[in-house]
Every structure is written in structure tokens, then in C-alpha cells.
PDB file of N, CA and C in Angstrom:
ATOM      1  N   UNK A   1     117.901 128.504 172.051  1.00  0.00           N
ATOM      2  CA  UNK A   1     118.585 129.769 172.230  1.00  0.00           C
ATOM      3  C   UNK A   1     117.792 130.633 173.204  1.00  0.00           C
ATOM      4  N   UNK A   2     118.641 131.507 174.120  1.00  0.00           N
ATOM      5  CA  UNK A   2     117.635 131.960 175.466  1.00  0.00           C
ATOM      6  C   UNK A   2     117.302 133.678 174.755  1.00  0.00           C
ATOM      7  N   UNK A   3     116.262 134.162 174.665  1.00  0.00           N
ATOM      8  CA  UNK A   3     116.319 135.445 174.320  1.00  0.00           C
ATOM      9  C   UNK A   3     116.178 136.203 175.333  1.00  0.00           C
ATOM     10  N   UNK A   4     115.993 137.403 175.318  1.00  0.00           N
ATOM     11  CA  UNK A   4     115.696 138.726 176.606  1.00  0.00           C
ATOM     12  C   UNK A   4     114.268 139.295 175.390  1.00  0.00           C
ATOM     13  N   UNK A   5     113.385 139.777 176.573  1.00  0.00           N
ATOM     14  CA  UNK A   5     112.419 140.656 176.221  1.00  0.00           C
ATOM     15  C   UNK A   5     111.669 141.714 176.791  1.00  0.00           C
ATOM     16  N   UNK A   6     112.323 142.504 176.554  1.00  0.00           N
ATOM     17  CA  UNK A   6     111.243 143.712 177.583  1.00  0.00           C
ATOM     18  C   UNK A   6     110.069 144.292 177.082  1.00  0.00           C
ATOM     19  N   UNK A   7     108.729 143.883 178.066  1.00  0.00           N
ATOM     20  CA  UNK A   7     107.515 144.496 177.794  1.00  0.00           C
ATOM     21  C   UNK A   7     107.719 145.662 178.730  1.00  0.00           C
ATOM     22  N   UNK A   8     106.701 146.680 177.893  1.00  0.00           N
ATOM     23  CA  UNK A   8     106.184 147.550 178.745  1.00  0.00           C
ATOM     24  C   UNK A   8     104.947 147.808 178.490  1.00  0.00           C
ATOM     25  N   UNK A   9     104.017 148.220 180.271  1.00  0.00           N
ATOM     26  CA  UNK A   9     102.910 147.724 180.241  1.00  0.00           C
ATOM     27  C   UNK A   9     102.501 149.192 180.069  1.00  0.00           C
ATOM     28  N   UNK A  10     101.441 149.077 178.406  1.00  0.00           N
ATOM     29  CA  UNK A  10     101.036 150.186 178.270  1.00  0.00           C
ATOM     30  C   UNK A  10      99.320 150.767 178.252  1.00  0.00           C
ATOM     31  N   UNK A  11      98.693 149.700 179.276  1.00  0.00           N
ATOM     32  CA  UNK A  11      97.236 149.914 179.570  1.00  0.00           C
ATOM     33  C   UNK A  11      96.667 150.550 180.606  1.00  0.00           C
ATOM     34  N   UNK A  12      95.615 150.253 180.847  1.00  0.00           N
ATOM     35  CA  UNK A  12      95.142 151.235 182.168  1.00  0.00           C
ATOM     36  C   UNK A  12      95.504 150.608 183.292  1.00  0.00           C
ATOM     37  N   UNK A  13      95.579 149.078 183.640  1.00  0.00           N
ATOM     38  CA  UNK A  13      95.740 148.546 184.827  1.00  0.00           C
ATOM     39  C   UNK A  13      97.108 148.519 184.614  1.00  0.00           C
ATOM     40  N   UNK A  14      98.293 148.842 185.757  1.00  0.00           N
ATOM     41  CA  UNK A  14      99.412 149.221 185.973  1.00  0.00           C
ATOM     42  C   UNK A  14      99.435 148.038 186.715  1.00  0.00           C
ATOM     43  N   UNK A  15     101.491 148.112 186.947  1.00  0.00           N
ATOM     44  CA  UNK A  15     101.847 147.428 188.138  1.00  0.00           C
ATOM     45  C   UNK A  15     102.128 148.734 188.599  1.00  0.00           C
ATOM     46  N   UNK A  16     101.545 148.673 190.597  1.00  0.00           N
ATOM     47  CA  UNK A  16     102.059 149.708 191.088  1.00  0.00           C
ATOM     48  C   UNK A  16     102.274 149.340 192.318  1.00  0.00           C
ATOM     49  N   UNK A  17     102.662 148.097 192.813  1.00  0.00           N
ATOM     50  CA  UNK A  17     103.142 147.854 193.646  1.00  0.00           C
ATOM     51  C   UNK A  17     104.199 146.299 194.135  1.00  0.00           C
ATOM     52  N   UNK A  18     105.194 145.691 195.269  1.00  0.00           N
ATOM     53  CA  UNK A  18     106.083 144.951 195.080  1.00  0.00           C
ATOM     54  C   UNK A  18     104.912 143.867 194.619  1.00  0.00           C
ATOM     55  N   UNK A  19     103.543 143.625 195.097  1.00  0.00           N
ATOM     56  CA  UNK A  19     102.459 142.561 194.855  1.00  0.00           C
ATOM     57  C   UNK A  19     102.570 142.010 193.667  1.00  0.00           C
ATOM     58  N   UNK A  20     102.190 142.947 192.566  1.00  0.00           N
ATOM     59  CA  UNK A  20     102.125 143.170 191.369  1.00  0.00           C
ATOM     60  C   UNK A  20     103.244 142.759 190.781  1.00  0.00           C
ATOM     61  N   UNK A  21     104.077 142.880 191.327  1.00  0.00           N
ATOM     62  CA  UNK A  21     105.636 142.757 190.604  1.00  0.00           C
ATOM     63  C   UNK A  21     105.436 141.374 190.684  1.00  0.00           C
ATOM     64  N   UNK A  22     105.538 140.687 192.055  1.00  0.00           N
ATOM     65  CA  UNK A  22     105.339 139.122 192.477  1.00  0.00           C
ATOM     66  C   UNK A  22     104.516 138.480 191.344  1.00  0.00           C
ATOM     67  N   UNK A  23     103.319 139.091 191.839  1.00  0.00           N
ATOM     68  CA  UNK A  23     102.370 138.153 190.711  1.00  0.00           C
ATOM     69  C   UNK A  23     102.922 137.628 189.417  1.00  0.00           C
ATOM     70  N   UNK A  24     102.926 138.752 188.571  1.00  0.00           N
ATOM     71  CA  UNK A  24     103.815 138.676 187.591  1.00  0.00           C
ATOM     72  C   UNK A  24     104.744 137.687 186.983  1.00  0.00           C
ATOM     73  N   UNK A  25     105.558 137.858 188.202  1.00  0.00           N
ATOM     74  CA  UNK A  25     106.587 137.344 188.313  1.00  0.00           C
ATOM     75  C   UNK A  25     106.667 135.624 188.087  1.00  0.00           C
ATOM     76  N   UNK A  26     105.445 135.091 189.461  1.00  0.00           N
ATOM     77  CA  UNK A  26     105.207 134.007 189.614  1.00  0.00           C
ATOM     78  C   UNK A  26     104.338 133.688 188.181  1.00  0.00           C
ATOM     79  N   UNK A  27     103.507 134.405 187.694  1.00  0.00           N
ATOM     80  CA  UNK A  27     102.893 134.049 186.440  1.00  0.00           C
ATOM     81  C   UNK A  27     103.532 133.137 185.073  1.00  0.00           C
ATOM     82  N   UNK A  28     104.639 133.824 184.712  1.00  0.00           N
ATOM     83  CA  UNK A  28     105.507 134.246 183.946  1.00  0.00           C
ATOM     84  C   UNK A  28     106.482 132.637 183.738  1.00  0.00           C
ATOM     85  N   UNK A  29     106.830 132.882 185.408  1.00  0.00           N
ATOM     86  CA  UNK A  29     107.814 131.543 185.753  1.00  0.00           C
ATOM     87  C   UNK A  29     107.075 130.123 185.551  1.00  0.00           C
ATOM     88  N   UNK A  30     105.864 130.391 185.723  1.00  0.00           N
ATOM     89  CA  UNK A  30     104.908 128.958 185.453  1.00  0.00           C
ATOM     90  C   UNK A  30     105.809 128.445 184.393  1.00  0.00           C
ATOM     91  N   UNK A  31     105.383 129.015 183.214  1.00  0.00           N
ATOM     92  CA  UNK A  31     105.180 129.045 182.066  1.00  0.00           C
ATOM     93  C   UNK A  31     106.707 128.260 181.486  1.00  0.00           C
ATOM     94  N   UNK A  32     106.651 127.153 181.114  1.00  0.00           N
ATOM     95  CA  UNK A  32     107.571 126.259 180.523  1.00  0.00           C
ATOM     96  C   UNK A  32     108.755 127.242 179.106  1.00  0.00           C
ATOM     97  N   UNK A  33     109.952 127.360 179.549  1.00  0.00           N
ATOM     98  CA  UNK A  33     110.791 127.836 178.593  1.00  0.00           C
ATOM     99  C   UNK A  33     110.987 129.305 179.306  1.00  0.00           C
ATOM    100  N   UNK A  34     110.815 129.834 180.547  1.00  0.00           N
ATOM    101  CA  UNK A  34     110.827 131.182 180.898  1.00  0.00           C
ATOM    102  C   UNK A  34     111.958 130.762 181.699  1.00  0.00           C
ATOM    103  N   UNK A  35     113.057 131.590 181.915  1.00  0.00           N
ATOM    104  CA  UNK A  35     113.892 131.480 183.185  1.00  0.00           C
ATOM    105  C   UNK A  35     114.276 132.351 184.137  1.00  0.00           C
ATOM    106  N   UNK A  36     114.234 133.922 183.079  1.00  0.00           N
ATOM    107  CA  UNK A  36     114.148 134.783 184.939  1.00  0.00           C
ATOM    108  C   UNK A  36     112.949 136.027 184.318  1.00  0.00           C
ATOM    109  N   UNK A  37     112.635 136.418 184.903  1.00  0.00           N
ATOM    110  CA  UNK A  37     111.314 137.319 185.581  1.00  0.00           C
ATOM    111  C   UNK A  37     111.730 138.716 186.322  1.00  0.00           C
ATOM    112  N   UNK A  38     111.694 139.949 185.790  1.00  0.00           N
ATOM    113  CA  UNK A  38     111.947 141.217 186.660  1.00  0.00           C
ATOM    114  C   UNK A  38     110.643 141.634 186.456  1.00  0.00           C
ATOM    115  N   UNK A  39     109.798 142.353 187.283  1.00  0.00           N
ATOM    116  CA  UNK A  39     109.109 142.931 187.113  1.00  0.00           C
ATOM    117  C   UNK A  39     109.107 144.425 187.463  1.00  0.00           C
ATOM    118  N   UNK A  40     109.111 145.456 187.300  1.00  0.00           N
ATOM    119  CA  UNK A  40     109.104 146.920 188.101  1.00  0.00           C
ATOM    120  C   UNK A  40     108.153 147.813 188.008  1.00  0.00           C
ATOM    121  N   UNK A  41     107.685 147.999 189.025  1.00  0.00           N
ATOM    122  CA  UNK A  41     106.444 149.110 189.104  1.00  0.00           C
ATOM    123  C   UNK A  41     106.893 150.365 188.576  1.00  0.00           C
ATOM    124  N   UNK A  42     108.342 150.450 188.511  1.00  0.00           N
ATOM    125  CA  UNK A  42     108.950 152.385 189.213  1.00  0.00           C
ATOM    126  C   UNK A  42     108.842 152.718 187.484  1.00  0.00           C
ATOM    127  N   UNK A  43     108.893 151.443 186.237  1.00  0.00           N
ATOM    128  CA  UNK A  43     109.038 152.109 185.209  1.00  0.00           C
ATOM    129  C   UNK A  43     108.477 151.181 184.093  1.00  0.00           C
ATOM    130  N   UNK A  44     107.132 150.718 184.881  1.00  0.00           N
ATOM    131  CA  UNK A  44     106.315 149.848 183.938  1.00  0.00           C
ATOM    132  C   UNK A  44     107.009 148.688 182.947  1.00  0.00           C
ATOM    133  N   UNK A  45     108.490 148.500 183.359  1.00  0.00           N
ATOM    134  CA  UNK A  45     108.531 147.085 182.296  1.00  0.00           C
ATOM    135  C   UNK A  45     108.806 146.052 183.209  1.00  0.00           C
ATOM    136  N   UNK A  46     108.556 144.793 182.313  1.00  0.00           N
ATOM    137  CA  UNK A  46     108.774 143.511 182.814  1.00  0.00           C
ATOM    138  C   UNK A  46     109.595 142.765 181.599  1.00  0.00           C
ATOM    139  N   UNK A  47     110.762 142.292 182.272  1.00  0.00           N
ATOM    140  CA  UNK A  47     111.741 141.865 181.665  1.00  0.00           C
ATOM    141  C   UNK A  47     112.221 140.255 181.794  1.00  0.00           C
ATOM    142  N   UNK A  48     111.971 139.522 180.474  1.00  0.00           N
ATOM    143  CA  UNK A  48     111.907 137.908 180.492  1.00  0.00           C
ATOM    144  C   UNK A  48     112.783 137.958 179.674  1.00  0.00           C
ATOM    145  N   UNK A  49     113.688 136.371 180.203  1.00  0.00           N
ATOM    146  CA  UNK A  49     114.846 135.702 179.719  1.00  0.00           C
ATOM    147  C   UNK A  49     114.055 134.524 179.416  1.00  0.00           C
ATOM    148  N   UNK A  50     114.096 134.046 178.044  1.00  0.00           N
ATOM    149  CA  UNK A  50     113.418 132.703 177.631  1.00  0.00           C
ATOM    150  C   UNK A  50     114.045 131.452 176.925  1.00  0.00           C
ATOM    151  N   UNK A  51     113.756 130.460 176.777  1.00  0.00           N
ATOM    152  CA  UNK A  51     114.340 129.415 175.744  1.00  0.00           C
ATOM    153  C   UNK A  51     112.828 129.739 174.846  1.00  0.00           C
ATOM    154  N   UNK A  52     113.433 130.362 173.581  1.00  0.00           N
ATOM    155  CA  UNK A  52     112.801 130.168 172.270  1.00  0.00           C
ATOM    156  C   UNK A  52     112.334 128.945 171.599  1.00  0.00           C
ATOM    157  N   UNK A  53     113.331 128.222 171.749  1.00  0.00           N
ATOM    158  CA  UNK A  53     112.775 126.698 171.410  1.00  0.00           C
ATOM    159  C   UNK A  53     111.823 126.035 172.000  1.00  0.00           C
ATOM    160  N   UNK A  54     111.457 126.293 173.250  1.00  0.00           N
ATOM    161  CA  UNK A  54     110.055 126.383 174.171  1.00  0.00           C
ATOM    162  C   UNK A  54     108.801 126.789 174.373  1.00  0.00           C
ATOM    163  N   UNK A  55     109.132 128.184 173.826  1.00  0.00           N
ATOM    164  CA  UNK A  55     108.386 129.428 174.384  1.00  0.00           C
ATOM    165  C   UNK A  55     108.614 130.125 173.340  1.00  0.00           C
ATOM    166  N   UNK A  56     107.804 131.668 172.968  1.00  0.00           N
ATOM    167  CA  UNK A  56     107.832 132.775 172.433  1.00  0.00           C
ATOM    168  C   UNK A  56     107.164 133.996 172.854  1.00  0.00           C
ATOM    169  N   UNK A  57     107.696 134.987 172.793  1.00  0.00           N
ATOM    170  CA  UNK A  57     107.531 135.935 173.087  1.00  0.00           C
ATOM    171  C   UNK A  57     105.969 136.794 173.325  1.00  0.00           C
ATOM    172  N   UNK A  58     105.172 136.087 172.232  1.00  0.00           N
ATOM    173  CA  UNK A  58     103.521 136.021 171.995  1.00  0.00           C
ATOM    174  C   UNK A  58     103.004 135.171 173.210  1.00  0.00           C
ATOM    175  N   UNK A  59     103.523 134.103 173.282  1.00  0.00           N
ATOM    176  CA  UNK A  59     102.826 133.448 174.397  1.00  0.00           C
ATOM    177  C   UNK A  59     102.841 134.170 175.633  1.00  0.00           C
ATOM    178  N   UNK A  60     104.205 134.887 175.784  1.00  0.00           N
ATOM    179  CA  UNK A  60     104.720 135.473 177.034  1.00  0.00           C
ATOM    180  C   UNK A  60     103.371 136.529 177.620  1.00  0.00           C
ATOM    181  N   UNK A  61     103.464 137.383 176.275  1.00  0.00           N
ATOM    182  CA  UNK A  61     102.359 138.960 176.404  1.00  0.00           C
ATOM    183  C   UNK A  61     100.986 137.916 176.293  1.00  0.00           C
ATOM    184  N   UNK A  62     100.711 136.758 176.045  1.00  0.00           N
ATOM    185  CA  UNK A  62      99.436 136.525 176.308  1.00  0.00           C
ATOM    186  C   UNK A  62      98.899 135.954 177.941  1.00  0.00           C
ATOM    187  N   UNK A  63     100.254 135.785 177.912  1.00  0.00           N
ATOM    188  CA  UNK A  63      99.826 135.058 179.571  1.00  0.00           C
ATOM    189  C   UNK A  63      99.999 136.768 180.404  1.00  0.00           C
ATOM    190  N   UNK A  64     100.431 137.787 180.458  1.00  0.00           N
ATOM    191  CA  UNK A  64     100.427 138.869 181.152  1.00  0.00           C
ATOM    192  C   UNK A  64      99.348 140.037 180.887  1.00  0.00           C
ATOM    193  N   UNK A  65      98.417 139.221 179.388  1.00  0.00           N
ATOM    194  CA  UNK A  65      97.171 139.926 179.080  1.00  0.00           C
ATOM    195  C   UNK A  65      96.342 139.310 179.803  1.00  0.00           C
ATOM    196  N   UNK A  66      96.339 137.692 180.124  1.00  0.00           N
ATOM    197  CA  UNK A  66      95.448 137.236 181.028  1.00  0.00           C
ATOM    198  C   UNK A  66      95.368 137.114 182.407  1.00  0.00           C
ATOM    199  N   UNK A  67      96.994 138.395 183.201  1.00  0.00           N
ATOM    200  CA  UNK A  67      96.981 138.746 184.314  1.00  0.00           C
ATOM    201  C   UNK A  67      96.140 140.232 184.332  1.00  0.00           C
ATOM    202  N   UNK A  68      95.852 140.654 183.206  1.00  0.00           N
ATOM    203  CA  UNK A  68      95.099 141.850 183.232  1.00  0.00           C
ATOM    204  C   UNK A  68      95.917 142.874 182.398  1.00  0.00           C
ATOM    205  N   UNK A  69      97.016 143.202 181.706  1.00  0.00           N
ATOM    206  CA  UNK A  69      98.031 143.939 181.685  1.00  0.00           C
ATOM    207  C   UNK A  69      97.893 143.950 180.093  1.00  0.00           C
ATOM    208  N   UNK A  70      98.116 145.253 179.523  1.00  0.00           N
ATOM    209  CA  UNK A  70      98.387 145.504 178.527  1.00  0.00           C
ATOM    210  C   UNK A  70      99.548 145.642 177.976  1.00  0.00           C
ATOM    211  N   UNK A  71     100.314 145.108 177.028  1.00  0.00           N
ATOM    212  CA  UNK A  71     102.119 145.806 176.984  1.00  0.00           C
ATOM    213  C   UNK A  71     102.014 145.935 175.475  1.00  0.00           C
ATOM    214  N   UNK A  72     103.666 145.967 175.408  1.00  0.00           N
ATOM    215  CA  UNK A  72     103.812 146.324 174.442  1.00  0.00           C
ATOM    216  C   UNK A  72     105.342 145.705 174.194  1.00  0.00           C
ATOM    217  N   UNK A  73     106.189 144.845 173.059  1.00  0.00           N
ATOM    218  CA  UNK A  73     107.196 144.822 173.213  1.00  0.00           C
ATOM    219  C   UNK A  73     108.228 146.038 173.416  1.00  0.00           C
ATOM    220  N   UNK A  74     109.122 146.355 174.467  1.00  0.00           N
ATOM    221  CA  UNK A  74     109.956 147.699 173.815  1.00  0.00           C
ATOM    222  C   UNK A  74     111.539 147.697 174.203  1.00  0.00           C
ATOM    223  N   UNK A  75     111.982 146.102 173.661  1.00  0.00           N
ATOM    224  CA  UNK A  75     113.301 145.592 173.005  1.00  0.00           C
ATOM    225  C   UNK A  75     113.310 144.178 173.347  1.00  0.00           C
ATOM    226  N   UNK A  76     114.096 143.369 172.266  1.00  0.00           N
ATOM    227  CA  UNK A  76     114.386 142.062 172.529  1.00  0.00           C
ATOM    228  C   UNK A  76     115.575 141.682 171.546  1.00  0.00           C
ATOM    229  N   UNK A  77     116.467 140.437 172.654  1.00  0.00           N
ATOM    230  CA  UNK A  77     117.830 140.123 171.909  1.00  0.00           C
ATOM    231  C   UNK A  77     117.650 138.771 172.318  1.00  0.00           C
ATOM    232  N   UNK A  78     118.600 138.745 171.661  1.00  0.00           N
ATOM    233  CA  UNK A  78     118.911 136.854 171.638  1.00  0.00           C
ATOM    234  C   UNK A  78     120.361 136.843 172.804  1.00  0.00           C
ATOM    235  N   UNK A  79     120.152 136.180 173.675  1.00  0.00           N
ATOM    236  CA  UNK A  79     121.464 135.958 174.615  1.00  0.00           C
ATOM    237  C   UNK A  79     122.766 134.908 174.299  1.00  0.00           C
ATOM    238  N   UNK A  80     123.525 135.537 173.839  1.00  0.00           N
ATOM    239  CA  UNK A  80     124.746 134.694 173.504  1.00  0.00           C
ATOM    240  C   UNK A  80     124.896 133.433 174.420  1.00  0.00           C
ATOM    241  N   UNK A  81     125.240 132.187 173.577  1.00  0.00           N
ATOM    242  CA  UNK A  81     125.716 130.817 174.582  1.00  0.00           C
ATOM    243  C   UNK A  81     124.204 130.466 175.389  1.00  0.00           C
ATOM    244  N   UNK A  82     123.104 130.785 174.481  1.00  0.00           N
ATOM    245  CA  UNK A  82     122.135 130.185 174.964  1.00  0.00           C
ATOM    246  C   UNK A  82     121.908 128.630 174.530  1.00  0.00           C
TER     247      UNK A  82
END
């Protein structure tokens, strides 16, 4: 089943630029069971579409703690016809 999850990054190191967003981005996508990746500087969240049966949401915020980034979950759903 594919879920949605929006972090928001609530530490001292920010994304504050398109770089940051990229990185992220490309980080994220490595990561087996992830399928799309938003990242936005303008309002600190980063927003993942996942296969649960793969992946979880913990793994997600651990791989974006070991890009440097602090978050925080702040919403997640399950995507119908996943």
C-alpha cells in the first residue's frame, strides 16, 4: 500500500535552497520502496509517497537525519489503489 508523508524540517540546518531540495530529493529516491520526492525550501517540508510494504516512514526521517536535517512528521495518509 503506497502512503504520503509530510516531514517538516524542524532543526537548525534548513533547506534553503533548489540544491538542498535536489539533494534530498536524490537521497530519499535511493532508498528502495520511495516513489516521489518534493522537497521545498519556501516552507520547510518534504513530502514522500512510499510502498509501506518496503519502506517506513522511520526509515524515511532516518535517512534525512543522516542528510543533516531534523523533522518532524506533520501528516500522513495511506493512498487509495496503492
Amino acid at each position: 500500500m503506497f502512503k504520503s508523508v509530510t516531514f517538516e524540517v524542524t532543526g537548525d540546518q534548513r533547506l534553503v535552497c533548489e540544491g538542498c531540495e535536489q539533494r534530498v530529493e536524490r537521497l530519499l529516491k535511493a532508498l528502495p520502496g520511495v516513489g516521489k520526492v518534493r522537497a521545498q525550501a519556501h516552507n520547510q517540508q518534504i513530502q514522500v509517497l512510499f510502498d509501506s510494504a518496503v519502506v517506513d516512514a522511520a526509515a524515511i526521517a532516518e535517512r534525512i537525519g543522516k542528510a543533516g536535517y531534523q523533522t518532524k512528521v506533520s501528516s500522513s495518509t495511506s493512498e487509495p489503489g496503492g
